[in-house]
N, C-alpha and C. Protein backbone atom coordinates (compact mmCIF):
# COMPACT_ATOMS: atom_id res chain seq x y z
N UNK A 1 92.05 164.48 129.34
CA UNK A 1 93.33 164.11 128.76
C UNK A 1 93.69 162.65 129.09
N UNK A 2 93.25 162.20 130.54
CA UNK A 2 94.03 161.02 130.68
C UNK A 2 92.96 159.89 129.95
N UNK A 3 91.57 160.55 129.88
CA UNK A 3 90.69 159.07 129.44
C UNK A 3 91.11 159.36 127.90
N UNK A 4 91.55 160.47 127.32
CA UNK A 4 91.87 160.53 125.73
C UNK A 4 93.18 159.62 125.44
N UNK A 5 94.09 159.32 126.81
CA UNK A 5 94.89 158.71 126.64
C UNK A 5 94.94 157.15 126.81
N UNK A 6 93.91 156.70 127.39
CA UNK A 6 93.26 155.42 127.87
C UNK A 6 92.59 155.08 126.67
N UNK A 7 91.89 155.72 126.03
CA UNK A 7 90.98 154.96 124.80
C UNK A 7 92.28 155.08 123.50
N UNK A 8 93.13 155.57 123.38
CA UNK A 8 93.89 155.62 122.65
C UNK A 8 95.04 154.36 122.72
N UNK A 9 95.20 153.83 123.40
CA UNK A 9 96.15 152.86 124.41
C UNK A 9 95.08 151.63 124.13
N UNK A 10 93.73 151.62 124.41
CA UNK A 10 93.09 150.45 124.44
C UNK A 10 93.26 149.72 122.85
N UNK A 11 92.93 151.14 121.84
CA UNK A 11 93.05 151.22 120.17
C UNK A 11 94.32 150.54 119.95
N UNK A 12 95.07 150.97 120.51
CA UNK A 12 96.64 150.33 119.89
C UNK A 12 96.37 149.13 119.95
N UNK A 13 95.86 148.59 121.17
CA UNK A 13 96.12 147.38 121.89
C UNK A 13 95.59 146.21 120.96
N UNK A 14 93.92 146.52 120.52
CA UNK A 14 92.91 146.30 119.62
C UNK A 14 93.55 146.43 118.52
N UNK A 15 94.29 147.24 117.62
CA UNK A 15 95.13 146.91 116.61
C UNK A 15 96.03 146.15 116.83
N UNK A 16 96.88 146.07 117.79
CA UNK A 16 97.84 144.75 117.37
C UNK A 16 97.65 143.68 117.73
N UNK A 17 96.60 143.41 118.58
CA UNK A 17 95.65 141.45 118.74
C UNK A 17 95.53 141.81 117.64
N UNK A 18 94.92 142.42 116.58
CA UNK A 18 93.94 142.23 115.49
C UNK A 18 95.66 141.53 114.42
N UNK A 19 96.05 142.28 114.54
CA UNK A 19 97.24 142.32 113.42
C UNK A 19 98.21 141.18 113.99
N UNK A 20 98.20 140.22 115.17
CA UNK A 20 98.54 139.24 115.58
C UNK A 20 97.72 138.47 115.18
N UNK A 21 96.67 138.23 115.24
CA UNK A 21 95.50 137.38 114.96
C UNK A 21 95.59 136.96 113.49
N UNK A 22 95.85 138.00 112.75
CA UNK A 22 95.54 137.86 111.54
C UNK A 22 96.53 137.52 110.33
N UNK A 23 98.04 137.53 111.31
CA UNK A 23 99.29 136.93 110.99
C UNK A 23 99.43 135.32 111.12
N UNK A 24 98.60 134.85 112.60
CA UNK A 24 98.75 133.68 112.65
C UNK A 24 97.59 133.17 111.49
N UNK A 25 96.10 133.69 111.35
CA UNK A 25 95.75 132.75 110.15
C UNK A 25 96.55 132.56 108.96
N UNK A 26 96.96 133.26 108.75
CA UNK A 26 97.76 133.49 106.90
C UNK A 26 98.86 132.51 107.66
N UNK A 27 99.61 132.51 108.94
CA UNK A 27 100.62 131.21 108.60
C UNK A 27 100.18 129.93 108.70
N UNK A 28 99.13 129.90 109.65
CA UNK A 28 97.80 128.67 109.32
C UNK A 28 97.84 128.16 108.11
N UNK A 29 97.44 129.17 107.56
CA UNK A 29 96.90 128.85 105.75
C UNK A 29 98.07 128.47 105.35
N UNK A 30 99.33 129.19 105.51
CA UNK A 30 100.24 128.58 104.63
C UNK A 30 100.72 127.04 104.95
N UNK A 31 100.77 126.90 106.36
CA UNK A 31 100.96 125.59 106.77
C UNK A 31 100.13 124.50 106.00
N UNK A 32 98.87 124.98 105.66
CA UNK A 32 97.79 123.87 105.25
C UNK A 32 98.25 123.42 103.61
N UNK A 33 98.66 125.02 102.80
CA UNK A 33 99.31 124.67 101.59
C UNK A 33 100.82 123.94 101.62
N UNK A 34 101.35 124.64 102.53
CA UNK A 34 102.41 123.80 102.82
C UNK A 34 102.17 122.13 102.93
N UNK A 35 101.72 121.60 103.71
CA UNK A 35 100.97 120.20 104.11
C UNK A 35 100.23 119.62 102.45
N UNK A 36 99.68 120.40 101.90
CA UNK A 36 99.22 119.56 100.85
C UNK A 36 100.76 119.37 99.97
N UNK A 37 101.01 119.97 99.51
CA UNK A 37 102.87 120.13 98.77
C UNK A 37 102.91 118.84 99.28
N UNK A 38 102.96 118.92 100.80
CA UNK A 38 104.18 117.42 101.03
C UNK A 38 103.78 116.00 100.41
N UNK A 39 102.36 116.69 100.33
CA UNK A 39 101.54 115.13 100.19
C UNK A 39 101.50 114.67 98.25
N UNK A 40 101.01 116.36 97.57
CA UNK A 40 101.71 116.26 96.28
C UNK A 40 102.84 115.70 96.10
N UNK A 41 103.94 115.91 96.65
CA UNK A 41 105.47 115.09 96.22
C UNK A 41 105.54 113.89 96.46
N UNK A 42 104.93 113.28 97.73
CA UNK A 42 104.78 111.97 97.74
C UNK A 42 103.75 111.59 96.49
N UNK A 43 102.78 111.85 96.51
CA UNK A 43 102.24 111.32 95.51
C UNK A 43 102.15 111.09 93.72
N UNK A 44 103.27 112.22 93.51
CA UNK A 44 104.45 112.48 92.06
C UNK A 44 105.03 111.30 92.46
N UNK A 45 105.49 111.09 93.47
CA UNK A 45 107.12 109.86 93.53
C UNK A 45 106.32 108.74 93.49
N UNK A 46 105.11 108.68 94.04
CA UNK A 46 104.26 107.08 93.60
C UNK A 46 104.13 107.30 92.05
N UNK A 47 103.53 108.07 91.68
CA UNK A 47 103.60 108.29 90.26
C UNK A 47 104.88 107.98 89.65
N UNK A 48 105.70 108.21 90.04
CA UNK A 48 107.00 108.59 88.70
C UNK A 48 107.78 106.68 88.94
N UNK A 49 106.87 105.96 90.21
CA UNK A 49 107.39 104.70 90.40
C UNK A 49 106.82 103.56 89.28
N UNK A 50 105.19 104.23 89.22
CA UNK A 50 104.52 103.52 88.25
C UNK A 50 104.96 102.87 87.05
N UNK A 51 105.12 103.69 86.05
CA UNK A 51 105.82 103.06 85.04
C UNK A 51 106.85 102.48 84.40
N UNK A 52 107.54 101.91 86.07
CA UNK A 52 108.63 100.86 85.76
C UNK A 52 107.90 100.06 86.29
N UNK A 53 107.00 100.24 87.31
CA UNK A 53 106.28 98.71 87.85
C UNK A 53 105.29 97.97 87.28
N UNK A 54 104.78 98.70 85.97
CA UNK A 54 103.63 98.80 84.76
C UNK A 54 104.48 97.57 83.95
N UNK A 55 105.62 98.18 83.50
CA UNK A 55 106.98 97.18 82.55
C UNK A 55 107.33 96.19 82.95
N UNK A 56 107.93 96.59 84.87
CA UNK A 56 108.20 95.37 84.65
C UNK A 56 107.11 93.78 84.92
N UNK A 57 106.25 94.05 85.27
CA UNK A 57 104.81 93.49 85.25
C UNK A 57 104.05 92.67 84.10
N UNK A 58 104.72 93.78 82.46
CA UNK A 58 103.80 93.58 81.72
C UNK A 58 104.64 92.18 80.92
N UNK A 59 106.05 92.08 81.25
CA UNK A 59 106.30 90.83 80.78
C UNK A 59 105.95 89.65 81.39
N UNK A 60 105.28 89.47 82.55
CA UNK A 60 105.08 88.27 83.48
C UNK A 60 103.46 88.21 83.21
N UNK A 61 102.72 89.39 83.05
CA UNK A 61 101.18 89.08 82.63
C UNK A 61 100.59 89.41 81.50
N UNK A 62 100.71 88.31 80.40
CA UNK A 62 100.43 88.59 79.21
C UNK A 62 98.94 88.90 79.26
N UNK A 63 98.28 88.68 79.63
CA UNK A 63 96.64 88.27 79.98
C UNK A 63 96.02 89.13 80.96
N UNK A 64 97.00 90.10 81.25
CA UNK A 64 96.35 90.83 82.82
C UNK A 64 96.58 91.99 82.22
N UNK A 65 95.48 92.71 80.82
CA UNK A 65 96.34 94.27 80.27
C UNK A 65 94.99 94.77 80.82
N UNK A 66 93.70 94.36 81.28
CA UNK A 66 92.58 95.55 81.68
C UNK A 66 93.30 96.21 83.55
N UNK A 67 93.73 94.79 84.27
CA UNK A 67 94.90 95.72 85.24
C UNK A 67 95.66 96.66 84.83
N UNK A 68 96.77 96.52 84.17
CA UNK A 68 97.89 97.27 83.93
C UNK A 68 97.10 98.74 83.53
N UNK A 69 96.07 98.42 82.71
CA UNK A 69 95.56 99.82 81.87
C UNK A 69 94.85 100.47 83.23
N UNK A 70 94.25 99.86 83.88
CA UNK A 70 93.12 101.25 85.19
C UNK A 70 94.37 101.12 86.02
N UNK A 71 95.58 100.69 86.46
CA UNK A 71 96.68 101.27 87.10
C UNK A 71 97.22 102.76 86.16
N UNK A 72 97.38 102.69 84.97
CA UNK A 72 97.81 103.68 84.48
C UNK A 72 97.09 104.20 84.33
N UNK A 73 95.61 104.63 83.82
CA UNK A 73 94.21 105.20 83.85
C UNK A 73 94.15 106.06 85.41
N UNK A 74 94.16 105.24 86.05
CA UNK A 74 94.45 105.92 87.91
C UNK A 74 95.78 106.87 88.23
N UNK A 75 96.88 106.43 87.40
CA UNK A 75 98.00 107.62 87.90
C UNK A 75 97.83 108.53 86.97
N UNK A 76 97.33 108.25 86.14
CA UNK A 76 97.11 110.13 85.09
C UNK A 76 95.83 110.62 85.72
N UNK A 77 94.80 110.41 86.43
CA UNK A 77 93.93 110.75 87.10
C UNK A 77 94.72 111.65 88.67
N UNK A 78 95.35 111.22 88.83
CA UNK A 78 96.01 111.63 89.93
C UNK A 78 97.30 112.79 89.53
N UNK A 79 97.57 112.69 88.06
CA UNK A 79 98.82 113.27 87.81
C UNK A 79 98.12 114.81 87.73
N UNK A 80 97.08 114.58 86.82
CA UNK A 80 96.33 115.53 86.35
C UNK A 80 95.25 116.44 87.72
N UNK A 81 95.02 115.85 88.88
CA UNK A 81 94.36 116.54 89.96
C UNK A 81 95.22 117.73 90.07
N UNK A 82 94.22 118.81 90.21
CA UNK A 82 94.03 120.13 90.61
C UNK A 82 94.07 120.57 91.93
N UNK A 83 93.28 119.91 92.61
CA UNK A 83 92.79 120.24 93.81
C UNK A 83 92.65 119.21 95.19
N UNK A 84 92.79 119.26 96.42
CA UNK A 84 92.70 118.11 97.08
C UNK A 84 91.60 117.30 97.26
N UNK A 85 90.48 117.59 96.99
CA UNK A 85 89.33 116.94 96.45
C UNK A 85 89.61 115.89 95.36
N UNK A 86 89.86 116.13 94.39
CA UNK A 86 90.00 115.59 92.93
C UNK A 86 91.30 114.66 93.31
N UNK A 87 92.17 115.21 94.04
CA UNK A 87 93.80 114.35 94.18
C UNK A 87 93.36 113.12 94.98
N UNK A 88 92.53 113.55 95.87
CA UNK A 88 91.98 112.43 97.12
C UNK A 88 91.34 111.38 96.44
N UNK A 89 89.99 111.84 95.49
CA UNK A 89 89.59 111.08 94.71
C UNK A 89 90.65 109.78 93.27
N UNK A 90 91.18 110.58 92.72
CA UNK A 90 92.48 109.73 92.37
C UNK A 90 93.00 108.91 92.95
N UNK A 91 93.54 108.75 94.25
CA UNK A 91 94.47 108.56 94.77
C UNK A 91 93.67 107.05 95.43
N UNK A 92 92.37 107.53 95.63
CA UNK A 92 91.70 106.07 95.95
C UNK A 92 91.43 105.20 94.89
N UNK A 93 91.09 105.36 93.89
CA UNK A 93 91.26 104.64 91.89
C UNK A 93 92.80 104.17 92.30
N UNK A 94 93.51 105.05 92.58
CA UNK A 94 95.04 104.23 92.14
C UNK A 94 95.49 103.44 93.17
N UNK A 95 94.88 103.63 94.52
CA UNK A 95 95.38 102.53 95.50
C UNK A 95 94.28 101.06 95.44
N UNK A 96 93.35 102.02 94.63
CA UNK A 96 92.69 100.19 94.53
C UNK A 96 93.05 99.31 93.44
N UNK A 97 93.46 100.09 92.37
CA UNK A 97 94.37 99.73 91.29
C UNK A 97 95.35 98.93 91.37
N UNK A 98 95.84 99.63 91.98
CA UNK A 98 97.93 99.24 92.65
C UNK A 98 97.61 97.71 93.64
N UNK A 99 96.76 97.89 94.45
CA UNK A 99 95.97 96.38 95.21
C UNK A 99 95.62 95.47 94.08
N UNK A 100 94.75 95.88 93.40
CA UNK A 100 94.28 94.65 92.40
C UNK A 100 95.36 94.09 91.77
N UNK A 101 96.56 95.04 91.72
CA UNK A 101 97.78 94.33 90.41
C UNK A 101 98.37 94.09 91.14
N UNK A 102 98.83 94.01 92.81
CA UNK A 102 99.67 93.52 93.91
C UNK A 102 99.32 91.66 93.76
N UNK A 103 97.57 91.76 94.26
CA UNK A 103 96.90 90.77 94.36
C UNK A 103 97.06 89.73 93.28
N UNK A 104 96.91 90.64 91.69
CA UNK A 104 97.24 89.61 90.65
C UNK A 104 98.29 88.78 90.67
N UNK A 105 99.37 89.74 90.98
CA UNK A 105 100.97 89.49 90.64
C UNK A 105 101.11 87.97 91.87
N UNK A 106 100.58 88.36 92.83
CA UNK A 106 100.71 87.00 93.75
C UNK A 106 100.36 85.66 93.40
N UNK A 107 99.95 85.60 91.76
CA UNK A 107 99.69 84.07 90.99
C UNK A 107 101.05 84.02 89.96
N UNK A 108 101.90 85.15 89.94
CA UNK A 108 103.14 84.68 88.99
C UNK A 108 104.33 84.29 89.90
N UNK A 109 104.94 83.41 90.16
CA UNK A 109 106.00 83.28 90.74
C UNK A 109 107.15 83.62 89.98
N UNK A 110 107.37 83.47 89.37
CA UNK A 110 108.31 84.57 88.11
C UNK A 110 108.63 85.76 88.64
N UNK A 111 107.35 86.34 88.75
CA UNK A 111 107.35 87.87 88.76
C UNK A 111 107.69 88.52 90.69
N UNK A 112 107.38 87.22 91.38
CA UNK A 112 107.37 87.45 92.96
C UNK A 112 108.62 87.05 92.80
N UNK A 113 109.89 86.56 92.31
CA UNK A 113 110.99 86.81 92.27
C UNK A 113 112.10 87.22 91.74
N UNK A 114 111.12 88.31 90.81
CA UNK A 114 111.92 89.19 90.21
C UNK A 114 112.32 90.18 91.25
N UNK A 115 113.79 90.56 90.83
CA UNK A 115 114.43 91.69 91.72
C UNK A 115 113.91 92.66 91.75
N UNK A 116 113.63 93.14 90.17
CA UNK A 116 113.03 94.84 89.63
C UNK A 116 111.43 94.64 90.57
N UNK A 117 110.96 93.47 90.58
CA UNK A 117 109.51 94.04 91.26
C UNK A 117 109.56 93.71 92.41
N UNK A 118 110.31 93.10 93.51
CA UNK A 118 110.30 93.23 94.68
C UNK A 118 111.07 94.80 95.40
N UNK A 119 112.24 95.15 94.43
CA UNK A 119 112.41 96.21 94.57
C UNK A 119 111.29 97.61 94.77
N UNK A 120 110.57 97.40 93.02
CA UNK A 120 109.65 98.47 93.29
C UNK A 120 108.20 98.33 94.32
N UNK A 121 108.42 97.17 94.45
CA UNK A 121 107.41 97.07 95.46
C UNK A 121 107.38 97.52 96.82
N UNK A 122 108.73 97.42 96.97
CA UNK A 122 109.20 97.90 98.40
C UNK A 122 109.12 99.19 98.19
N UNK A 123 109.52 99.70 97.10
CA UNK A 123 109.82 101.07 96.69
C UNK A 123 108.20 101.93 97.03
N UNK A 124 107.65 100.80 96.15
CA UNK A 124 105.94 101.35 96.85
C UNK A 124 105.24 101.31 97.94
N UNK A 125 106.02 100.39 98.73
CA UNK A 125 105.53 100.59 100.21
C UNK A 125 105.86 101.87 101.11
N UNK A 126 106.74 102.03 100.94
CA UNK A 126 107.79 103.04 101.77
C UNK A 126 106.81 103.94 101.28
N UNK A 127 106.76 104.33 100.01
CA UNK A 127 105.70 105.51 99.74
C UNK A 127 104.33 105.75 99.88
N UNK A 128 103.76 104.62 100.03
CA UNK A 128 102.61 104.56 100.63
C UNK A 128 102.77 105.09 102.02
N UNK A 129 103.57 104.68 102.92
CA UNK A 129 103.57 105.02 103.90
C UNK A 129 103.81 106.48 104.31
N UNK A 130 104.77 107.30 103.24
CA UNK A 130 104.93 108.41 103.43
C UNK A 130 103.53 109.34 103.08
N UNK A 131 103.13 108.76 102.30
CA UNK A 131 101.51 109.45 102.00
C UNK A 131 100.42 109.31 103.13
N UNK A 132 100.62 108.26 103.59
CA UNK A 132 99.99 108.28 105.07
C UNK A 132 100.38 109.06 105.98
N UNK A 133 101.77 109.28 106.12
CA UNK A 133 101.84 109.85 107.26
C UNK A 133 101.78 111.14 106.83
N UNK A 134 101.95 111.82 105.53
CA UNK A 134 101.53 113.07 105.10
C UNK A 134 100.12 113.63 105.05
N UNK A 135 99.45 112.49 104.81
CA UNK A 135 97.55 112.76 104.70
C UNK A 135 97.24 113.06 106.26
N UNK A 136 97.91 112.38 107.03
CA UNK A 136 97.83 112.71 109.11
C UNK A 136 97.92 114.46 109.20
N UNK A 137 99.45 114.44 108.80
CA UNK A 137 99.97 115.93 109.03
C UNK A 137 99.14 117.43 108.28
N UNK A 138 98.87 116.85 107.04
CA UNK A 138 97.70 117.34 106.71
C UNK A 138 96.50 117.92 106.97
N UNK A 139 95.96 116.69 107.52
CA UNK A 139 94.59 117.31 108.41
C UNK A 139 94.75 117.79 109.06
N UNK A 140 96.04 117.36 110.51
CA UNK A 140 95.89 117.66 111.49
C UNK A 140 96.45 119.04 111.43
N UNK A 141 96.93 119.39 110.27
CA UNK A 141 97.02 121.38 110.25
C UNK A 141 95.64 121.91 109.44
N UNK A 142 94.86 121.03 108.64
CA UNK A 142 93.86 121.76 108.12
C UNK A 142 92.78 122.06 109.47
N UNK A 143 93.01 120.88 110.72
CA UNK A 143 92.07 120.97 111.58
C UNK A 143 92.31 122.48 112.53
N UNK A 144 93.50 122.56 112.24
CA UNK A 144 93.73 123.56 113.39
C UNK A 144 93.26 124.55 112.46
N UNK A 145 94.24 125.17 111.76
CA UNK A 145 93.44 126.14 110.15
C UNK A 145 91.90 126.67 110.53
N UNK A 146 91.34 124.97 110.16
CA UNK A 146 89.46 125.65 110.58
C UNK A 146 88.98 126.22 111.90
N UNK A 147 89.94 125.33 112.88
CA UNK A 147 89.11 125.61 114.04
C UNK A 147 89.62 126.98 114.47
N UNK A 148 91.17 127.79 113.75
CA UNK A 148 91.22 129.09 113.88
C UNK A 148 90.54 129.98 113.31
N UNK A 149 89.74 129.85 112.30
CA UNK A 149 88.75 130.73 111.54
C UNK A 149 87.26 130.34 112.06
N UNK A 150 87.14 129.58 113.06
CA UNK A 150 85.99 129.02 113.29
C UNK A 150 85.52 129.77 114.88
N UNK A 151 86.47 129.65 115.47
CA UNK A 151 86.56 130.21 116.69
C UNK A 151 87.02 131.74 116.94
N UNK A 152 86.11 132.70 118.03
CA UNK A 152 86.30 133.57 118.50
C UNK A 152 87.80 134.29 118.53
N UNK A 153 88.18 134.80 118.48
CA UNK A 153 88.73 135.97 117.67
C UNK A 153 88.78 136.00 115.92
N UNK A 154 88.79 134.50 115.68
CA UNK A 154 89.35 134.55 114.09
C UNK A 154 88.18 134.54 113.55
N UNK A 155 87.23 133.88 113.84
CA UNK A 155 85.78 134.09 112.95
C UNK A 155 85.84 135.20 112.63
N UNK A 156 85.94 136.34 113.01
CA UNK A 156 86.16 138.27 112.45
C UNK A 156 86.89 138.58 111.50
N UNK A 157 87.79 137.48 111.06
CA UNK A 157 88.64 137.44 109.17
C UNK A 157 87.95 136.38 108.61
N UNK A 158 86.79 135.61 108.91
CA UNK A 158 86.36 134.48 108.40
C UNK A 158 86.01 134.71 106.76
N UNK A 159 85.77 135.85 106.66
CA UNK A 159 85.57 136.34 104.86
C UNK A 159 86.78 136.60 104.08
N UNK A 160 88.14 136.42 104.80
CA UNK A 160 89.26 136.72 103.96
C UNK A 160 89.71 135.33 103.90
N UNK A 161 89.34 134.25 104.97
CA UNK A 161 89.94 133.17 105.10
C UNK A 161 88.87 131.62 104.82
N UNK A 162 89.35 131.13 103.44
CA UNK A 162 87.86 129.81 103.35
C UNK A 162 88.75 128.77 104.44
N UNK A 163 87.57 127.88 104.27
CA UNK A 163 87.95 126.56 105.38
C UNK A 163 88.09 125.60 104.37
N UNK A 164 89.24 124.92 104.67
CA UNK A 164 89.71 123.90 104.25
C UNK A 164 89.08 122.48 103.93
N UNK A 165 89.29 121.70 103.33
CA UNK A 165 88.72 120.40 103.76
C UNK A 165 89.65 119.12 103.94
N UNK A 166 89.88 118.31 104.42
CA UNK A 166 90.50 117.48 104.77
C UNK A 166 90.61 116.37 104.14
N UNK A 167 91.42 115.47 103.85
CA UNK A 167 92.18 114.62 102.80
C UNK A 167 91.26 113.52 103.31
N UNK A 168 90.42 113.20 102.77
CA UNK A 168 90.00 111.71 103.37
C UNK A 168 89.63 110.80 102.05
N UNK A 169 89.52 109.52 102.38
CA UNK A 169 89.81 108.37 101.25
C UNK A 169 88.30 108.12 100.32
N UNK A 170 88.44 107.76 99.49
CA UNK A 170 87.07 107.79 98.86
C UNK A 170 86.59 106.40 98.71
N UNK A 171 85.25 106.31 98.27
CA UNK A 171 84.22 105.05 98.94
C UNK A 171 84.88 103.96 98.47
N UNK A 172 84.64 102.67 99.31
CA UNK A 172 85.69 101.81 98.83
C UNK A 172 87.28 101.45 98.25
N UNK A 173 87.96 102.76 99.10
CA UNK A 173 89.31 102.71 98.82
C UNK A 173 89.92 101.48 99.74
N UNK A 174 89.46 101.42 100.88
CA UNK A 174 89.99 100.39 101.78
C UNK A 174 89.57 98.70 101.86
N UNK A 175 88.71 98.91 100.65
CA UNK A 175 88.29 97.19 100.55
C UNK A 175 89.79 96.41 99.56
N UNK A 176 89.36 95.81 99.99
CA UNK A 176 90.18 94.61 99.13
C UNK A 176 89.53 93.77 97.80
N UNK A 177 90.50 93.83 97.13
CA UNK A 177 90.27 93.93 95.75
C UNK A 177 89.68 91.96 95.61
N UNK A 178 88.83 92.03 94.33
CA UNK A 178 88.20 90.39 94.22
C UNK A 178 88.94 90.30 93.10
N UNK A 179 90.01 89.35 93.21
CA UNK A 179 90.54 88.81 91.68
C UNK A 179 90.35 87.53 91.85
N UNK A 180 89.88 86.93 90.55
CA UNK A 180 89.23 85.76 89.90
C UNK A 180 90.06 85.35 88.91
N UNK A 181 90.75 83.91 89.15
CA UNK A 181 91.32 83.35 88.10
C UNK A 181 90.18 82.17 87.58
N UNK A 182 90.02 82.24 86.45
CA UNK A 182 89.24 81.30 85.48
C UNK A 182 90.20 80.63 84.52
């Protein structure tokens, strides 16, 4: 009787780690969807900044429309991502984009003292920055995420739970752009 009551007691015990365990992945996971969201909205609000900074741009560079066009070519690439793969990939097209037409704009003095584009420029900094610090928060919950399905107890839901992958920049997002005046 008492060892029927001991293996019965151990069972409970073994059910509710299990059913603890398996509460914290699913809020894992949601954290990780959660974390991409944040980084989606920042990256809508760079989007939805674009096409006043496209306008007001396009009156100061009559001559600069293959820029203006792969800036807008790059935010419908990004509007249209599915997935954080594909968004990541975008997102490096449009920050090298957004650089090349920063870089241009620094030969119009016109346009470096226009209000509307120092405004949105600022407007685009701030958001850049929020995408940075969202792409951080990001990983650093996708990291935990994996390393809970990766590691001992959670590897044992590892078939209910995929592993994530992490927001990182794509080849040559961080160079600096070559503009050539002729």
């Amino acid at each position: 009787m008492v060892a029927l009551i001991i293996v019965l007691v151990i069972i409970a015990v073994l059910a509710i780690a299990a059913v603890l365990l398996y509460n914290n992945l699913v809020t894992l996971r949601n954290r990780v969807d959660n974390a991409w969201a944040q980084i989606n909205v920042q990256l809508q609000r760079r989007c939805d900044l674009i096409p006043n900074l496209v306008e007001t741009v396009k009156g100061y560079m009559h001559h600069e429309r293959n820029t203006l066009d792969a800036v807008t070519k790059a935010r419908t690439s990004v509007v249209n991502a599915q997935t954080p793969e594909q968004a990541a990939a975008a997102d490096g097209e449009l920050t090298s984009a957004l650089k090349t037409l920063f870089a241009v704009a620094e030969s119009y003095p016109d346009l470096k003292a226009s209000t509307n584009f120092s405004e949105l420029q600022a407007q685009m900094a701030e958001t850049e920055d929020k995408i940075s610090y969202m792409r951080q928060s990001y990983n650093d919950t996708v990291m935990r995420y994996n390393t809970a399905i990766q590691t001992f107890p959670g590897m044992l839901f590892k078939s209910k739970f995929a592993q994530r992958e992490s927001f990182q920049p794509t080849e040559g997002a961080s160079e600096v752009p070559d503009v050539k005046f002729e």
